[in-house]
N, C-alpha and C. Protein backbone atom coordinates (compact mmCIF):
# COMPACT_ATOMS: atom_id res chain seq x y z
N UNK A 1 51.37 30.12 -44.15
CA UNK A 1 52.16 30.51 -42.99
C UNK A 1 52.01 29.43 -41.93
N UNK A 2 53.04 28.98 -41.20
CA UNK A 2 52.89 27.99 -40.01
C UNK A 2 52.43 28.30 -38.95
N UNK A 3 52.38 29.76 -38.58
CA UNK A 3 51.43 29.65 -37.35
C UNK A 3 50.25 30.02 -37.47
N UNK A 4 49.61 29.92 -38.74
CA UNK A 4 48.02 29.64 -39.24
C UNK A 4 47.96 28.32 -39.23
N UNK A 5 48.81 27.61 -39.05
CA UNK A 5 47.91 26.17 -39.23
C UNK A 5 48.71 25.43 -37.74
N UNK A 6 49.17 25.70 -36.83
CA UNK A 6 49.94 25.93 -35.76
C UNK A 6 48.39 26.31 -34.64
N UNK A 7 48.36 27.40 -35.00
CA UNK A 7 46.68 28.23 -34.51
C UNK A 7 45.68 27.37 -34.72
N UNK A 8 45.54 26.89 -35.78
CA UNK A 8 44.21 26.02 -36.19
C UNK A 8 44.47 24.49 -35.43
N UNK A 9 46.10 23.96 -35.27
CA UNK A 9 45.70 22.93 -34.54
C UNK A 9 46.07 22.77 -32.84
N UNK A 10 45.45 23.87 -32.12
CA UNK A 10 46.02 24.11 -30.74
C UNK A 10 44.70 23.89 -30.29
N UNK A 11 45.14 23.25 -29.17
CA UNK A 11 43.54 23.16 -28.28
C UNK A 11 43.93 24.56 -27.45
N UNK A 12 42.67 24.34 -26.50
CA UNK A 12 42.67 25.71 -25.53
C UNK A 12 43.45 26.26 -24.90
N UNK A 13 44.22 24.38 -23.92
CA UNK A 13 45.23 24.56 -22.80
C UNK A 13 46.61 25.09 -23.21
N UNK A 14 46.72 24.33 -24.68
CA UNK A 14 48.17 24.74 -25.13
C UNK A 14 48.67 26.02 -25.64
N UNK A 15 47.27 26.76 -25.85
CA UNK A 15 47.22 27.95 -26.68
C UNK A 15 47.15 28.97 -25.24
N UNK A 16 46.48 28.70 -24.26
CA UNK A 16 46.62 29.41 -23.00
C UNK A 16 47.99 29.66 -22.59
N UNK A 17 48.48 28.03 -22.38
CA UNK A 17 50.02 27.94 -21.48
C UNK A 17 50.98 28.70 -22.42
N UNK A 18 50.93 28.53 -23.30
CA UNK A 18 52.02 29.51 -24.24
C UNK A 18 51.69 30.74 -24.37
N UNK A 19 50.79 31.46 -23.88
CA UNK A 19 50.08 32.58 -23.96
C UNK A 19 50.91 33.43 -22.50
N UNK A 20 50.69 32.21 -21.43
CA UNK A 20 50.99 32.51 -20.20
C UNK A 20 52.57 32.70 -20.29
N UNK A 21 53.59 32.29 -20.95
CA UNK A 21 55.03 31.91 -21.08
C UNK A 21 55.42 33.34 -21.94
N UNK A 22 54.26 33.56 -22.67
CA UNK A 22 54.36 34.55 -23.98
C UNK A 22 54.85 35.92 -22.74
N UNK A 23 53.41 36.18 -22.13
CA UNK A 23 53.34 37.73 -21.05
C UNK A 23 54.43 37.19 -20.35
N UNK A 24 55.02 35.77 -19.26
CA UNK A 24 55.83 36.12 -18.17
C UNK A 24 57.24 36.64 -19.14
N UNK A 25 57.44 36.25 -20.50
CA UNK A 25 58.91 36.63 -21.12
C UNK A 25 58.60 38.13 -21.19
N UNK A 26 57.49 38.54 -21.80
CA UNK A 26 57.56 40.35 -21.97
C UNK A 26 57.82 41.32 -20.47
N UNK A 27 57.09 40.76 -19.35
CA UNK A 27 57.15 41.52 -18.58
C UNK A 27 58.60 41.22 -17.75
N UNK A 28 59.20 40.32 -17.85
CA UNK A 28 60.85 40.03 -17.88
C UNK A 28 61.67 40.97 -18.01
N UNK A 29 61.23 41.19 -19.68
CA UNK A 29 61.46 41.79 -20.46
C UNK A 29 63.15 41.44 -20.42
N UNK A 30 64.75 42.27 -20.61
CA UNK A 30 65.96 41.47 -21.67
C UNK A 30 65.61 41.08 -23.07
N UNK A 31 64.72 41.08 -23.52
CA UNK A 31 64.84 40.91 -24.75
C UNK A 31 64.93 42.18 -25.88
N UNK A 32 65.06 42.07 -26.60
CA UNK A 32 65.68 43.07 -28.59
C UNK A 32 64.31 43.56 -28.41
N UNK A 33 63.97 44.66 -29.34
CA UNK A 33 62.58 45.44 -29.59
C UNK A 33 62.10 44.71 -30.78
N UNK A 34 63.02 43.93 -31.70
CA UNK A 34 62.09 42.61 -32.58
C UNK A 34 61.69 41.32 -31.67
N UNK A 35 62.70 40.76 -30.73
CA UNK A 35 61.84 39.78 -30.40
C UNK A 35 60.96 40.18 -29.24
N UNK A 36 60.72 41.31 -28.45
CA UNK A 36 59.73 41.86 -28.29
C UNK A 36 58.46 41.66 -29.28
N UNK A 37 58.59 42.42 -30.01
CA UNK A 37 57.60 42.63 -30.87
C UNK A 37 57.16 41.24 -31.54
N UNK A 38 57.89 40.30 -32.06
CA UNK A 38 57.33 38.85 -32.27
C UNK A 38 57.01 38.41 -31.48
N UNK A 39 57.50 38.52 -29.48
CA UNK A 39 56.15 37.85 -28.51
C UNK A 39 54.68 38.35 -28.48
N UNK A 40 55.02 39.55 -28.91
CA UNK A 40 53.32 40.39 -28.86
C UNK A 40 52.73 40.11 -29.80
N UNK A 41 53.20 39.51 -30.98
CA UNK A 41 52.44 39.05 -32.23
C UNK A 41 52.14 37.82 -32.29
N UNK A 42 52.83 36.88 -31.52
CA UNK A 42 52.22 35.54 -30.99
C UNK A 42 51.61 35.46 -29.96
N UNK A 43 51.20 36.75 -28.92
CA UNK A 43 50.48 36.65 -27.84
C UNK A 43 49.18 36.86 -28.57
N UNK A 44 49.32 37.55 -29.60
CA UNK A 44 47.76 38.03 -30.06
C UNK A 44 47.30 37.04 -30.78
N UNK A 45 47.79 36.11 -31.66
CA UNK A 45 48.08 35.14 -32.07
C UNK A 45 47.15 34.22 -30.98
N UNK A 46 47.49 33.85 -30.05
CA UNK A 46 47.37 32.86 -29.06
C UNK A 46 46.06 33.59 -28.48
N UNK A 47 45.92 34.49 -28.12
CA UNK A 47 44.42 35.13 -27.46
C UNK A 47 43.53 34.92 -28.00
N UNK A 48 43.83 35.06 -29.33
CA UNK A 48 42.80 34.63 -30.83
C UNK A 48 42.26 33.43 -30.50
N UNK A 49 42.98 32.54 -30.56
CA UNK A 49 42.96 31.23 -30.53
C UNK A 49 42.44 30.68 -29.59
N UNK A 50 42.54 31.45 -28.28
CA UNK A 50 41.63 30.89 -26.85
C UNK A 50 40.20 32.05 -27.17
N UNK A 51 40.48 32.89 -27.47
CA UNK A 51 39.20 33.25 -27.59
C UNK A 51 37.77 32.78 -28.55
N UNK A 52 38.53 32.12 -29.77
CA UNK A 52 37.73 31.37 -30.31
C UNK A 52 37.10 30.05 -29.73
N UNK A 53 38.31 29.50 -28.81
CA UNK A 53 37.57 28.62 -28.46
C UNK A 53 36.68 28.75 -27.41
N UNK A 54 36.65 29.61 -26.81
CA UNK A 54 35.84 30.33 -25.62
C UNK A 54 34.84 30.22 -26.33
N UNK A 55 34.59 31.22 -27.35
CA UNK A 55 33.39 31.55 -27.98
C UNK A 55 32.57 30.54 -28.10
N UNK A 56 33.46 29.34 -28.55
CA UNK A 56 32.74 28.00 -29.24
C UNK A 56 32.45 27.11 -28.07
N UNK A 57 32.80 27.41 -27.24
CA UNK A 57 32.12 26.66 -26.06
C UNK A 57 31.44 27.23 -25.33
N UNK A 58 30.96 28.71 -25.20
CA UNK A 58 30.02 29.60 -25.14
C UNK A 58 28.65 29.11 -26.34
N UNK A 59 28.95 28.98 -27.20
CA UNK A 59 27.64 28.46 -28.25
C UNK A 59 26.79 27.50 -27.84
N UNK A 60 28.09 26.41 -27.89
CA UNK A 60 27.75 24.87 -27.38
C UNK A 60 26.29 25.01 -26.17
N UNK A 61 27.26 25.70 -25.19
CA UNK A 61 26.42 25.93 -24.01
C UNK A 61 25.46 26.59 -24.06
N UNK A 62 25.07 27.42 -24.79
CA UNK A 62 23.92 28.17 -24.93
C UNK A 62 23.14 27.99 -26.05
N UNK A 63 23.35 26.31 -26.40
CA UNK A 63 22.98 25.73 -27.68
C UNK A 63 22.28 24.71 -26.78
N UNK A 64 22.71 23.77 -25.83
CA UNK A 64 22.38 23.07 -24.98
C UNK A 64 21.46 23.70 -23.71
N UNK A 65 21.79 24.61 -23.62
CA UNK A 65 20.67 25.21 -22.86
C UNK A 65 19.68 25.61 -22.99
N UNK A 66 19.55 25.75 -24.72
CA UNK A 66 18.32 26.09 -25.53
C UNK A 66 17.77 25.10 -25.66
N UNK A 67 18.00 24.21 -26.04
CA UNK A 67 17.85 22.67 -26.34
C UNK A 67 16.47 22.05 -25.02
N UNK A 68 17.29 22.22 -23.75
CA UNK A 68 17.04 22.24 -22.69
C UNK A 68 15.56 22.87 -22.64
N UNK A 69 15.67 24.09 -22.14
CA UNK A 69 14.32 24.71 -22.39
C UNK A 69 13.25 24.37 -22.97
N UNK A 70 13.04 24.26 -24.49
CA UNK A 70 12.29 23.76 -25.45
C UNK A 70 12.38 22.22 -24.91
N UNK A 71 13.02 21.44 -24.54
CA UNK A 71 12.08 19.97 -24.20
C UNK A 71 11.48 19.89 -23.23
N UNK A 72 11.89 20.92 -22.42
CA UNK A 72 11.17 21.51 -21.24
C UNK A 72 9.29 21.85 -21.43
N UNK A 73 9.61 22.66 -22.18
CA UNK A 73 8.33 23.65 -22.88
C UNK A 73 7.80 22.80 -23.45
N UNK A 74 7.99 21.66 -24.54
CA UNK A 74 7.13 20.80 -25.51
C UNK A 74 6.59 19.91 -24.39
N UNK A 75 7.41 19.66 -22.91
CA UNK A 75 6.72 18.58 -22.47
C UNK A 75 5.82 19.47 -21.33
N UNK A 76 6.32 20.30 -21.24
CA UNK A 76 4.83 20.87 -20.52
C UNK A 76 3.58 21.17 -21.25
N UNK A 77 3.42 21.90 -22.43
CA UNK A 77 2.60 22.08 -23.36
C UNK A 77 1.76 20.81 -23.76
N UNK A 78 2.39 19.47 -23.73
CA UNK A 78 1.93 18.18 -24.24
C UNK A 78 0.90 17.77 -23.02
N UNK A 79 1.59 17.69 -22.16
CA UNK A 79 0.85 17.56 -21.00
C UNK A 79 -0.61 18.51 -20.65
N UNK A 80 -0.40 19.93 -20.99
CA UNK A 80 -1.50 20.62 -20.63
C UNK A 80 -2.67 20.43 -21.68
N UNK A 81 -2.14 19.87 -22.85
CA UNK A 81 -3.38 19.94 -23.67
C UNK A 81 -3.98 18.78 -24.13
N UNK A 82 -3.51 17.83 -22.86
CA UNK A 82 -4.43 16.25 -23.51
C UNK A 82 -4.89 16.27 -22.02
């Protein structure tokens, strides 16, 4: 399907801004109850898609902040015991 691999190659902003274009057309609204229903299936589509990347830059950060800590901790520990 093309918007599985459409999805897989969207960064955050582009998957946001079309997200944002997605809700201002529904709440417009003029449109058919199908292409209704295909904006709401590419909005969810697109939420997916920022939400993953949320997630993954939620990790990062709390991967780096772990990181952080522990060189923190090894260099205090090093210090206290020589």
């Amino acid at each position: 399907m093309t918007s599985k691999v459409t999805e897989e190659s969207l960064g955050y902003e582009q998957a946001r801004d079309e997200l944002i274009e997605v809700v201002r057309r529904l709440e417009a609204g003029g449109t058919t109850l199908e292409e209704s229903l295909a904006l709401w299936e590419r909005g969810e589509e697109l939420a997916k898609v920022c939400r993953r990347w949320l997630d993954g830059a939620r990790a990062r950060l709390d991967a780096a902040l772990a990181e952080e800590e522990d060189a923190g901790s090894a260099s205090g520990a090093d210090g206290d015991g020589e």
